[in-house]
Protein backbone atom coordinates (compact mmCIF):
# COMPACT_ATOMS: atom_id res chain seq x y z
CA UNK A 1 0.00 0.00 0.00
CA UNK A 2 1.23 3.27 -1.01
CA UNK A 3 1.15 6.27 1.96
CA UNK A 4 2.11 9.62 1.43
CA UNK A 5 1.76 12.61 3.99
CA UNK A 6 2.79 16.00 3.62
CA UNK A 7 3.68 18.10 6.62
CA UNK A 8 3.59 21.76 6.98
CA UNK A 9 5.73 23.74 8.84
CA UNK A 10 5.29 27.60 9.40
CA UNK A 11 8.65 28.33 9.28
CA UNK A 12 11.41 28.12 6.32
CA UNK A 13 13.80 25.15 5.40
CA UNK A 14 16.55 25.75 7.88
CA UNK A 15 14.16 26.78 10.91
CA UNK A 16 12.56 23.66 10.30
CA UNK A 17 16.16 22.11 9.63
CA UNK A 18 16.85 23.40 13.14
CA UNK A 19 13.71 22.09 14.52
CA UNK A 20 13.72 18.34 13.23
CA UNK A 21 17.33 17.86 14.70
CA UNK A 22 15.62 19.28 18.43
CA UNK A 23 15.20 16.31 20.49
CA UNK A 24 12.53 18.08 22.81
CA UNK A 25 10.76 18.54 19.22
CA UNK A 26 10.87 14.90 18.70
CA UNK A 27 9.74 13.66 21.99
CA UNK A 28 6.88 16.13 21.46
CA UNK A 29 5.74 14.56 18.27
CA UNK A 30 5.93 11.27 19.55
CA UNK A 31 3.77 11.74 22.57
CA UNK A 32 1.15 13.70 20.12
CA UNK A 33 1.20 10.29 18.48
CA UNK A 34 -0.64 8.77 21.67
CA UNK A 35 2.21 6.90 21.97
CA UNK A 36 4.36 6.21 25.24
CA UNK A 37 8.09 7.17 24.37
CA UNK A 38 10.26 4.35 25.20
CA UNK A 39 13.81 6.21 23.13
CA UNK A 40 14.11 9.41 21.29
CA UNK A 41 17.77 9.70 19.96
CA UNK A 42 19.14 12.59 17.55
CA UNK A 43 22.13 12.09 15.66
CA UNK A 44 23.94 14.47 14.18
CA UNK A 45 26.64 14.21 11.94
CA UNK A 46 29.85 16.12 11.12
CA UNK A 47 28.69 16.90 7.65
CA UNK A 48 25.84 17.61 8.69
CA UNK A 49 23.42 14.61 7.74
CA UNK A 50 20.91 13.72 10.83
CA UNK A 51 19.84 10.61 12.00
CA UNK A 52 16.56 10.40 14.12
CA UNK A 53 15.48 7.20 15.88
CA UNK A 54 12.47 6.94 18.01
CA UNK A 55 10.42 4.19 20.00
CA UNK A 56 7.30 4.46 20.64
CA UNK A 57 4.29 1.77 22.10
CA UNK A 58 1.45 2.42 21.07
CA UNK A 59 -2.17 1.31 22.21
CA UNK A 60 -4.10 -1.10 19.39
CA UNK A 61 -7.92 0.30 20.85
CA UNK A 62 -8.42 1.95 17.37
CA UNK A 63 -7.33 -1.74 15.27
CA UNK A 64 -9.98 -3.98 14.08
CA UNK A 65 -10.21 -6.51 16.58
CA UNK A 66 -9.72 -8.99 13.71
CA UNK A 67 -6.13 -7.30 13.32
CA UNK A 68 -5.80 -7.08 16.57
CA UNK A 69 -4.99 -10.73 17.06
CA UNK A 70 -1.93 -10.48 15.51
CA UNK A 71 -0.12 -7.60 17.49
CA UNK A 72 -1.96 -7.94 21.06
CA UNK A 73 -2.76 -4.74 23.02
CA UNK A 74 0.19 -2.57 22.53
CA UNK A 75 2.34 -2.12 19.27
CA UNK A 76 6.19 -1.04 19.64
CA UNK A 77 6.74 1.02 16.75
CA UNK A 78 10.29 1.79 15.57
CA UNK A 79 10.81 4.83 13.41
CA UNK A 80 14.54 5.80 11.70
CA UNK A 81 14.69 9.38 9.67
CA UNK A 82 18.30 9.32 8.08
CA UNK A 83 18.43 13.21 6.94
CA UNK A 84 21.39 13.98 4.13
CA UNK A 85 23.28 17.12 4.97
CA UNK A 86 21.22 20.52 4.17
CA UNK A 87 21.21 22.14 1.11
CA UNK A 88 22.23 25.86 0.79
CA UNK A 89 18.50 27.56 1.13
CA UNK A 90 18.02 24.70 3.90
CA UNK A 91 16.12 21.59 2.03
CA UNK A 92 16.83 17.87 2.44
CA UNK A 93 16.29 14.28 1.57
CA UNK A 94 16.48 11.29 4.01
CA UNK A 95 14.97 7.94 3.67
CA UNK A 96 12.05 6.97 6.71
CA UNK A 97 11.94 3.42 7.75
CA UNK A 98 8.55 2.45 10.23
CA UNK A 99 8.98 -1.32 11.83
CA UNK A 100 6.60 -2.75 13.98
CA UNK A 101 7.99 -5.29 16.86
CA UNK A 102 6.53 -8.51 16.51
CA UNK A 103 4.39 -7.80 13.40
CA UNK A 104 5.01 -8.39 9.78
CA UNK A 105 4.94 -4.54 8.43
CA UNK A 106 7.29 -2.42 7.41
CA UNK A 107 7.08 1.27 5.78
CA UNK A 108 10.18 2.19 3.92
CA UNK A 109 10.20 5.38 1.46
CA UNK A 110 11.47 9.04 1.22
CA UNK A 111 11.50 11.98 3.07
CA UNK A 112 11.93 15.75 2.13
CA UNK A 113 12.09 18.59 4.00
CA UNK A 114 11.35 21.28 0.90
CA UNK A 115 10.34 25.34 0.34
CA UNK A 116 6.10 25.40 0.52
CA UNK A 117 3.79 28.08 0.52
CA UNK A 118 3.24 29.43 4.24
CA UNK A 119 7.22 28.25 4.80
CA UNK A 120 8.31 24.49 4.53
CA UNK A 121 7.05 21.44 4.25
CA UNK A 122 8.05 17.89 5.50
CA UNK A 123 6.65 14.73 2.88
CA UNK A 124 6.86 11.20 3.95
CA UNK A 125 6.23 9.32 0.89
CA UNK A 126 6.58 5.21 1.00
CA UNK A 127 5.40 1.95 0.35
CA UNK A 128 3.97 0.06 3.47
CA UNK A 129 3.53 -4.13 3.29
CA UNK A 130 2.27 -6.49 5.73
CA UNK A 131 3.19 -9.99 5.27
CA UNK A 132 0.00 -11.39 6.93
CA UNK A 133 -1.59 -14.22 4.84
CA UNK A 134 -5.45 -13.26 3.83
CA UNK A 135 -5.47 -9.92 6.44
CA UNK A 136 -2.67 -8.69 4.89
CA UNK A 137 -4.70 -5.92 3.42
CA UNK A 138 -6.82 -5.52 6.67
CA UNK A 139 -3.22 -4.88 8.37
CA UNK A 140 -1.66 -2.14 6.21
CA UNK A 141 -5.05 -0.14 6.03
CA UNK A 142 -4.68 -0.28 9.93
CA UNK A 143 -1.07 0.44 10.15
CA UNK A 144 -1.42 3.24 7.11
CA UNK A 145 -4.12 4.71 9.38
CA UNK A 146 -1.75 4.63 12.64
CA UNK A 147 1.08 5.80 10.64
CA UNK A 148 -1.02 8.81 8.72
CA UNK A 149 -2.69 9.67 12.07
CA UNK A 150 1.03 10.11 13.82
CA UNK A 151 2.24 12.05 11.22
CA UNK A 152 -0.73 14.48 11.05
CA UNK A 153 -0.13 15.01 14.80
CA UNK A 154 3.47 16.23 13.68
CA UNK A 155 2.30 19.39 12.36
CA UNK A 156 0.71 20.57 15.28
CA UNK A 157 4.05 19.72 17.60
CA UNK A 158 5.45 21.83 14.48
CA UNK A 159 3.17 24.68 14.72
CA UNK A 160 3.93 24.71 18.48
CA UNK A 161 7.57 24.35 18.19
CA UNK A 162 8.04 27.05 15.43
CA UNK A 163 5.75 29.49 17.70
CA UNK A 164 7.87 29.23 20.73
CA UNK A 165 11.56 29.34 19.08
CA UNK A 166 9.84 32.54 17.93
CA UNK A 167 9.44 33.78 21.67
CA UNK A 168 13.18 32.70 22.32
């Protein structure tokens, strides 16, 4: 199943450069999720590439109960954002990587940080596959609604984050 989500950010490129590399930013967006953090860790390289790894569990009340067989009442989710160094007006390009513990699914794809209307805007874009046989499809519309839900709670963390760098 194909997902793509497009976050805006009310700030330009290297504001929200500055603000995906803030680990307070990412523990934020995690806990919007509805998830319980279990590790937040920003990595930051000399040439400036990022690497952003996060653990989160989150509750499987929303999952069919169908689904729910086959991940129990909690679902660790592991996400990795490898960033590439910034460009010169403050854009990049990673690859995002979503694994559940204990669950056949997997979301690999793209991510780019790029110039929008109203100041930047973050796009996931990716493939996501459940090797379940005869749910599989019931699993990946479940996950791609987990997934699409924690990235829409993103741009609110972003909204906040942008607002209060502004007051610093």
């Amino acid at each position: 199943m194909h997902l793509q989500v497009t976050v805006p950010v009310p700030a330009d490129p290297r504001t929200a450069g500055t603000m995906l590399a803030d680990p307070v930013y990412v523990r934020a967006k995690v806990i919007a999720s509805g998830a319980e953090v279990l590790h937040v860790d920003v990595a930051p390289a000399e040439d400036g590439a990022l690497t952003v790894t996060t653990r989160r569990a989150l509750p499987t009340d929303q999952i069919p109960a169908n689904v729910r067989a086959f991940v129990g009442s909690t679902l660790e989710v592991r996400q990795v954002e490898a960033w590439e160094p910034a460009a010169a007006d403050g854009t990049r390009t990673g690859t995002v990587a979503v694994e559940i513990a204990g669950a056949p699914v997997r979301l690999t794809g793209t991510v780019a940080l790029a110039a929008a209307e109203g100041g930047s805007a973050i796009t996931y874009d990716g493939d996501l596959k459940a090797n379940v046989p005869l749910f599989g499809s019931a699993v990946e519309q479940a996950a791609a609604k987990a997934v699409r839900g924690a990235l829409e709670a993103e741009a609110g963390v972003a909204r906040e984050w942008v607002a209060s760098a502004g007051e610093a």
